[in-house]
N, C-alpha and C. Protein backbone atom coordinates (compact mmCIF):
# COMPACT_ATOMS: atom_id res chain seq x y z
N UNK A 1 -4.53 103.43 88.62
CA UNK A 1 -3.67 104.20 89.52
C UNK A 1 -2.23 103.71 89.41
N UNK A 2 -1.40 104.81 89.49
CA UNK A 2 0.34 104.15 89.15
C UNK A 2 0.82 104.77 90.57
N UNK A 3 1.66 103.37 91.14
CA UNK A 3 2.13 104.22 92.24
C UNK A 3 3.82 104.16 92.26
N UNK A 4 4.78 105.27 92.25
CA UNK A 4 6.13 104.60 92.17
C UNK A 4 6.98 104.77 93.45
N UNK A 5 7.99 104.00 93.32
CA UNK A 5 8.66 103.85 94.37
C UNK A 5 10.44 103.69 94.09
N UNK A 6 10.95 103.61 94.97
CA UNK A 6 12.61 103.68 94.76
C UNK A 6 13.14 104.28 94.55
N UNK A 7 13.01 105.63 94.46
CA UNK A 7 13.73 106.81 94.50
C UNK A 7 14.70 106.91 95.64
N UNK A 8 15.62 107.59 95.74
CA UNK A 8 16.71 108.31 96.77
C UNK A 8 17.69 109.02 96.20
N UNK A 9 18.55 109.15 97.52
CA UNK A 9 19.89 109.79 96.84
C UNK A 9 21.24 108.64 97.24
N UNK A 10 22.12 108.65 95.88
CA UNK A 10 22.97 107.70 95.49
C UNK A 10 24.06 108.47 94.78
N UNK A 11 25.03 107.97 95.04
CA UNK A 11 26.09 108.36 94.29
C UNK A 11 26.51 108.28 92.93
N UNK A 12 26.88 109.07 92.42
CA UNK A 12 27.34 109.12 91.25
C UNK A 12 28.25 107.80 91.00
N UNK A 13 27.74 107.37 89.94
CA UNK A 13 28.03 105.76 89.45
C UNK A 13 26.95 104.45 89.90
N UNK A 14 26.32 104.92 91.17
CA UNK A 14 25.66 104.04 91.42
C UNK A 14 24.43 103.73 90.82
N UNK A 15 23.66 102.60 91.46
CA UNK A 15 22.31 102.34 90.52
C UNK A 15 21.26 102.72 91.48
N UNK A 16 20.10 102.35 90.93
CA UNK A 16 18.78 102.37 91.55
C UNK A 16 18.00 101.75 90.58
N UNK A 17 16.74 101.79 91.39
CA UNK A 17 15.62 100.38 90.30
C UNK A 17 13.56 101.06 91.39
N UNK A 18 13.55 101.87 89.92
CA UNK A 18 12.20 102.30 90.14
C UNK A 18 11.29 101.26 89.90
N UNK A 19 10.13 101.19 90.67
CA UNK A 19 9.17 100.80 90.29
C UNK A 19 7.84 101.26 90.15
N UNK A 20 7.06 100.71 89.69
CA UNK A 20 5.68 101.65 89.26
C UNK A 20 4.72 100.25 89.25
N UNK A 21 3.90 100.32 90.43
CA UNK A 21 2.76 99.38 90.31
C UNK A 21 1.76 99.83 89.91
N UNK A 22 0.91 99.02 89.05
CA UNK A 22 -0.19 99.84 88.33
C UNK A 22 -1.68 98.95 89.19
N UNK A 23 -2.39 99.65 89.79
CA UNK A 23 -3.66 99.30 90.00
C UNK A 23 -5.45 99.87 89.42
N UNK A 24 -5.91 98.56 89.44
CA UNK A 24 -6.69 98.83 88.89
C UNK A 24 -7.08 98.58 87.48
N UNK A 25 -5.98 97.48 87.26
CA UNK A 25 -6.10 97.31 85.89
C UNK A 25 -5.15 95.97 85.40
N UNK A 26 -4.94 95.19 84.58
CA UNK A 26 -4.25 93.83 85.08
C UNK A 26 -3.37 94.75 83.93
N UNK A 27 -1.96 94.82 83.41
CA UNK A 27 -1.28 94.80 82.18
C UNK A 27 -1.17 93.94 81.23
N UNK A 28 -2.07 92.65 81.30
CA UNK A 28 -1.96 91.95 80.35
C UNK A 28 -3.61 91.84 79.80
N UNK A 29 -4.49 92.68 80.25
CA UNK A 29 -5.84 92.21 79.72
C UNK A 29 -6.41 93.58 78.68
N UNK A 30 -4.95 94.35 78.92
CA UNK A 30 -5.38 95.39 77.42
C UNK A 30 -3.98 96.21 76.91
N UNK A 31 -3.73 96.25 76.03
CA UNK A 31 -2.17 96.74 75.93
C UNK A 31 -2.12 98.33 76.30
N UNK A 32 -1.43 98.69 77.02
CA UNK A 32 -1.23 100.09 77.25
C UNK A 32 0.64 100.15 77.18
N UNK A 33 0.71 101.37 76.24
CA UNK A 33 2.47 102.13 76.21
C UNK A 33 2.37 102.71 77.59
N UNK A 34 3.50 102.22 78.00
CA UNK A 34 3.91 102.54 79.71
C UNK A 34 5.57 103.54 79.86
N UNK A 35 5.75 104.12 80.66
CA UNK A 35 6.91 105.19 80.53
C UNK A 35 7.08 105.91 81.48
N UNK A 36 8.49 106.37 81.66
CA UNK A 36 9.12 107.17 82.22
C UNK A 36 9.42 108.20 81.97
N UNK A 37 9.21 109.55 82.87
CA UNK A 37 9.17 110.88 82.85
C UNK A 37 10.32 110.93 83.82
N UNK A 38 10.59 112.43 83.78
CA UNK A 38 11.62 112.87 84.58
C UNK A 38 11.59 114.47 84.90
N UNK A 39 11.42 115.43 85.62
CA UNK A 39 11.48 117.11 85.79
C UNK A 39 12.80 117.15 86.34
N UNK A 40 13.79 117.52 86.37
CA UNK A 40 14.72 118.51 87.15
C UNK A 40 14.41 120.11 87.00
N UNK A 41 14.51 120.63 88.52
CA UNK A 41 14.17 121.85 88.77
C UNK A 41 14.35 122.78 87.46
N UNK A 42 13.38 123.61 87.26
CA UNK A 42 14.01 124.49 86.00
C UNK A 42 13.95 124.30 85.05
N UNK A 43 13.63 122.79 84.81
CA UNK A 43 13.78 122.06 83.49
C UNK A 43 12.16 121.39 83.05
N UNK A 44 12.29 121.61 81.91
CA UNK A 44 10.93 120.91 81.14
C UNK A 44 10.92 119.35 81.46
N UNK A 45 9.59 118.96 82.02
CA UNK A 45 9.66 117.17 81.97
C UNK A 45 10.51 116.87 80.73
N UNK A 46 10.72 115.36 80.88
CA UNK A 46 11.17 114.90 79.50
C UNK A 46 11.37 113.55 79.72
N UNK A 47 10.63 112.52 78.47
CA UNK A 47 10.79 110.98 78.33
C UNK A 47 11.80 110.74 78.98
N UNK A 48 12.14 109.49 79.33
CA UNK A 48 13.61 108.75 79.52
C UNK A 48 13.64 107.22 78.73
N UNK A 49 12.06 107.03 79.14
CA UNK A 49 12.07 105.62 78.46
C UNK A 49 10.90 105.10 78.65
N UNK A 50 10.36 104.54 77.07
CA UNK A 50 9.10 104.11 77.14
C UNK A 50 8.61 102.71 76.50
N UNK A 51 8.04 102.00 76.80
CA UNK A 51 7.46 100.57 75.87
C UNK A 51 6.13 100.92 75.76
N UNK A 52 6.36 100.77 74.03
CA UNK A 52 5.28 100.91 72.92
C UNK A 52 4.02 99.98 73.39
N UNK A 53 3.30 100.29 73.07
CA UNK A 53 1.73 99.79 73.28
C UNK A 53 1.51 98.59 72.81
N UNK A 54 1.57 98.25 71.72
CA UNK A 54 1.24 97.31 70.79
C UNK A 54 2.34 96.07 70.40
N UNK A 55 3.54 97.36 70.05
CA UNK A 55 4.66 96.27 69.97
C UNK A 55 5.75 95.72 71.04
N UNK A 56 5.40 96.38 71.60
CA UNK A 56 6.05 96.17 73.13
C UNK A 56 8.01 96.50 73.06
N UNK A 57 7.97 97.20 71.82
CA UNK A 57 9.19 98.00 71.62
C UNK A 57 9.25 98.70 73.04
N UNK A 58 10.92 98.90 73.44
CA UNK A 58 11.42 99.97 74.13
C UNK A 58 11.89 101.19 73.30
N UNK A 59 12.11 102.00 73.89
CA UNK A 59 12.60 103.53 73.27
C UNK A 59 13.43 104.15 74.62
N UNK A 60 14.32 104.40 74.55
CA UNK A 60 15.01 105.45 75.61
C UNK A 60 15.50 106.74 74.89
N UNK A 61 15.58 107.92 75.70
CA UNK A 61 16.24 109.24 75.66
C UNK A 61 17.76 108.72 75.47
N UNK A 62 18.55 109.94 74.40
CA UNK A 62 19.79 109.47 74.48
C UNK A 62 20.66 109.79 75.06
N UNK A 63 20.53 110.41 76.27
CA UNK A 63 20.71 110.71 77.29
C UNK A 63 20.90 109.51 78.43
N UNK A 64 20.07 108.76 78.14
CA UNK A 64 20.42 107.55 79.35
C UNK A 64 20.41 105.93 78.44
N UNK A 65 20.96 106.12 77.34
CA UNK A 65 20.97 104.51 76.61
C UNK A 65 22.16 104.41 76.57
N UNK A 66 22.00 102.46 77.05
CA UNK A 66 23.23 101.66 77.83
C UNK A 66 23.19 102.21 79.48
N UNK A 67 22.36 102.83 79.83
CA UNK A 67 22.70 102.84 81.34
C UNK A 67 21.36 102.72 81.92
N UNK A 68 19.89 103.21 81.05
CA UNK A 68 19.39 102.75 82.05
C UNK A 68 18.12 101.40 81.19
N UNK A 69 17.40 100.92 81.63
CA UNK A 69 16.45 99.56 81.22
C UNK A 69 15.08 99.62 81.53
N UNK A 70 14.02 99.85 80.89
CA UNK A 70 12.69 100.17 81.40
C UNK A 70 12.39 97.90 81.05
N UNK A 71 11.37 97.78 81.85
CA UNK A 71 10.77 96.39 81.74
C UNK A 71 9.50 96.33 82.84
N UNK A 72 8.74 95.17 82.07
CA UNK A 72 7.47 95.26 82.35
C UNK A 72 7.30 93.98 82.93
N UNK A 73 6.30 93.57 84.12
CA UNK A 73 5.90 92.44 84.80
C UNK A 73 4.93 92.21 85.34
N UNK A 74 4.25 91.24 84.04
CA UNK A 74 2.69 91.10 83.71
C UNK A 74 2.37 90.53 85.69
N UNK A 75 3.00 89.65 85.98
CA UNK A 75 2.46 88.59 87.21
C UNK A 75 2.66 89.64 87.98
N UNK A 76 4.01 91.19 87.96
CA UNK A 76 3.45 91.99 89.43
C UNK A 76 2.38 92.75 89.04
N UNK A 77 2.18 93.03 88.01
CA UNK A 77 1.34 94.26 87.22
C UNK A 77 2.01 94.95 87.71
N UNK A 78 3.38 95.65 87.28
CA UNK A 78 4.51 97.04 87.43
C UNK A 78 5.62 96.90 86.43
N UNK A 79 5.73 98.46 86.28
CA UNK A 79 6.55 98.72 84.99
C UNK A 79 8.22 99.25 85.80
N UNK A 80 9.58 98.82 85.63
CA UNK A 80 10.55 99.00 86.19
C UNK A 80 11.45 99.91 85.86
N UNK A 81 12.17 100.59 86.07
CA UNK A 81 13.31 101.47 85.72
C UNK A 81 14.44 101.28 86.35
N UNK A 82 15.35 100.66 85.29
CA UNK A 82 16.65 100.39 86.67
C UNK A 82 18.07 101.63 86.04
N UNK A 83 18.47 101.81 85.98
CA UNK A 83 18.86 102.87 86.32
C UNK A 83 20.47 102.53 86.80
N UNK A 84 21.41 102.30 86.21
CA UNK A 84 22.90 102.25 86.35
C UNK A 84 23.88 103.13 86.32
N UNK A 85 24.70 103.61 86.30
CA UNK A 85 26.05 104.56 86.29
C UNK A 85 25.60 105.86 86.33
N UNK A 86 24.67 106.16 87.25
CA UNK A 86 23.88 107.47 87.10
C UNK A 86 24.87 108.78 87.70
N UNK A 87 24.57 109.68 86.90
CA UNK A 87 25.15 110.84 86.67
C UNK A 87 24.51 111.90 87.86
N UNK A 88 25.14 113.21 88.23
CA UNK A 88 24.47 113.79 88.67
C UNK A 88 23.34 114.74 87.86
N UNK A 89 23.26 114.92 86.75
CA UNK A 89 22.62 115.32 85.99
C UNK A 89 21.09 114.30 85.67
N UNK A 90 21.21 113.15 86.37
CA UNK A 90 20.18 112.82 86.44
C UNK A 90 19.09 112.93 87.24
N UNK A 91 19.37 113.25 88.18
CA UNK A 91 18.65 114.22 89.57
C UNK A 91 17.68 114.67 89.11
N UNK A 92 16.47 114.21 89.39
CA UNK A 92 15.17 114.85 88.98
C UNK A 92 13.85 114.13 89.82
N UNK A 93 12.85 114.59 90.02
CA UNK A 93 11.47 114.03 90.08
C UNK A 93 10.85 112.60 88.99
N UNK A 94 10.88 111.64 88.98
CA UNK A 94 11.07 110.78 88.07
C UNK A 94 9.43 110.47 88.36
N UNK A 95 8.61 110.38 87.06
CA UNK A 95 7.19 109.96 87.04
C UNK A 95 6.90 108.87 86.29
N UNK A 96 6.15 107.88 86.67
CA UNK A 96 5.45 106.63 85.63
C UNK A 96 4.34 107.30 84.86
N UNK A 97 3.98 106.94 83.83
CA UNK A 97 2.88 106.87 82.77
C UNK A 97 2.48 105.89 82.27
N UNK A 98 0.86 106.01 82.05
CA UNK A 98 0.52 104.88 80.75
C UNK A 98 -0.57 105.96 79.95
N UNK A 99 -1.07 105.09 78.77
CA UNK A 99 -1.70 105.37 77.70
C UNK A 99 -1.93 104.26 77.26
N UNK A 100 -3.95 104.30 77.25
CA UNK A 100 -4.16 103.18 76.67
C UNK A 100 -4.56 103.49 75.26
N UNK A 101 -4.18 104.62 74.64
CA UNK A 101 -4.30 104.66 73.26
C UNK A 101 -3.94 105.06 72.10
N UNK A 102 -3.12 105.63 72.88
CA UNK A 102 -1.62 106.19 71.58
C UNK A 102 -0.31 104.62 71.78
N UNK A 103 0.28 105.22 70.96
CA UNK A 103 1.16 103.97 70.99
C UNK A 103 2.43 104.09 71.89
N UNK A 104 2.41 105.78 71.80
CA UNK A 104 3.65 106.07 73.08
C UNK A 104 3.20 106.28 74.23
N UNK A 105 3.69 106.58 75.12
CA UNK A 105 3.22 107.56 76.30
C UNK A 105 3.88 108.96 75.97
N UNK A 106 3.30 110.19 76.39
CA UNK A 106 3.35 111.12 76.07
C UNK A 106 3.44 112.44 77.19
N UNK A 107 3.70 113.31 77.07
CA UNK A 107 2.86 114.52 78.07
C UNK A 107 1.57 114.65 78.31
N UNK A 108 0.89 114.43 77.01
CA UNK A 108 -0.61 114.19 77.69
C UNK A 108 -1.17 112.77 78.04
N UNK A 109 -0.32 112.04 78.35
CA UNK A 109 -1.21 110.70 78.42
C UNK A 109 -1.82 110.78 79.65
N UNK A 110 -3.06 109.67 79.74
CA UNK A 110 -3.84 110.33 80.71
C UNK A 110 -3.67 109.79 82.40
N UNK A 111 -2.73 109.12 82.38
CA UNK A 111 -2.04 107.96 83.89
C UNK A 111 -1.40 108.54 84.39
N UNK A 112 -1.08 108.89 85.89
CA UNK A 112 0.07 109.52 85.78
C UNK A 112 0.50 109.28 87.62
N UNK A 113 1.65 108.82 87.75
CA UNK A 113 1.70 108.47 89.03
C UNK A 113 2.59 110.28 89.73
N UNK A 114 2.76 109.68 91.23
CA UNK A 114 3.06 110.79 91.57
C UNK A 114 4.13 111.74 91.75
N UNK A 115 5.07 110.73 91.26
CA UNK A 115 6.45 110.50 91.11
C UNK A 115 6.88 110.20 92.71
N UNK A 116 8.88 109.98 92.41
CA UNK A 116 9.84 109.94 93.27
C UNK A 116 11.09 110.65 93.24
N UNK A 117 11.45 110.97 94.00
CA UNK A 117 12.82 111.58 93.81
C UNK A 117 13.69 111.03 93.83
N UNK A 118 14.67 111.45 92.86
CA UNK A 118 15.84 110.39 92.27
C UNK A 118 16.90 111.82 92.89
N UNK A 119 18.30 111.66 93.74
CA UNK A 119 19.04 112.21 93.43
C UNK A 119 20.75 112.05 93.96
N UNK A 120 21.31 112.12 92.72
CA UNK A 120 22.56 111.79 92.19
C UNK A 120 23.52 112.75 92.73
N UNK A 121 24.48 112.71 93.77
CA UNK A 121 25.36 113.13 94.44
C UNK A 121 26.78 112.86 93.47
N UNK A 122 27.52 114.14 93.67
CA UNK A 122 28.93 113.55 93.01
C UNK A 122 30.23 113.43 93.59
């Protein structure tokens, strides 16, 4: 189960710092690619940022690289999103994922928390 948290509304420039606790499962006793989703109204989900399964590579959308930081923390078991100089265009429903068997997380992966709302005032 992924549950996230830290969403609100913030001003344009400001930060925020999602989190996503994962239960039910330790993150260090099987590798799963963990990630960030995002919907704004109207708009197709879409990655923002994900760490690879295996290699524990990050990947971000280029849309938010240099501003925002996905990271992982085996001792909380939760995956983070922090989130800096945010735009109003970032305003969206923001969701956690995992996949314990592809190497990315994906649209179909099979985890899926319930999201939070992120939104960016200007």
């Amino acid at each position: 189960q992924l549950v996230e948290s830290g969403g609100g509304l913030v001003q344009a420039g400001g930060s925020l710092k999602l989190s996503c606790l994962v239960s039910g499962r330790p993150l260090w006793s099987r590798p799963m690619a963990m990630g960030w989703f995002r919907q704004a109204p109207g708009k197709e989900r879409e990655i923002v940022a994900g760490i690879r399964r295996r290699s524990g590579d990050s990947d971000y959308a280029d849309s938010v690289k240099g501003r925002f930081t996905i990271s992982k923390d085996f001792a909380k078991n939760a995956v983070y999103l922090q989130m800096n100089n945010l735009k109003p265009e970032d305003t969206a429903v923001y969701s956690c994922s995992a996949d314990d068997l592809q190497e990315r997380v994906s649209p179909l992966s099979p985890y899926w928390g319930q999201g939070t709302q992120v939104t960016v005032s200007s």
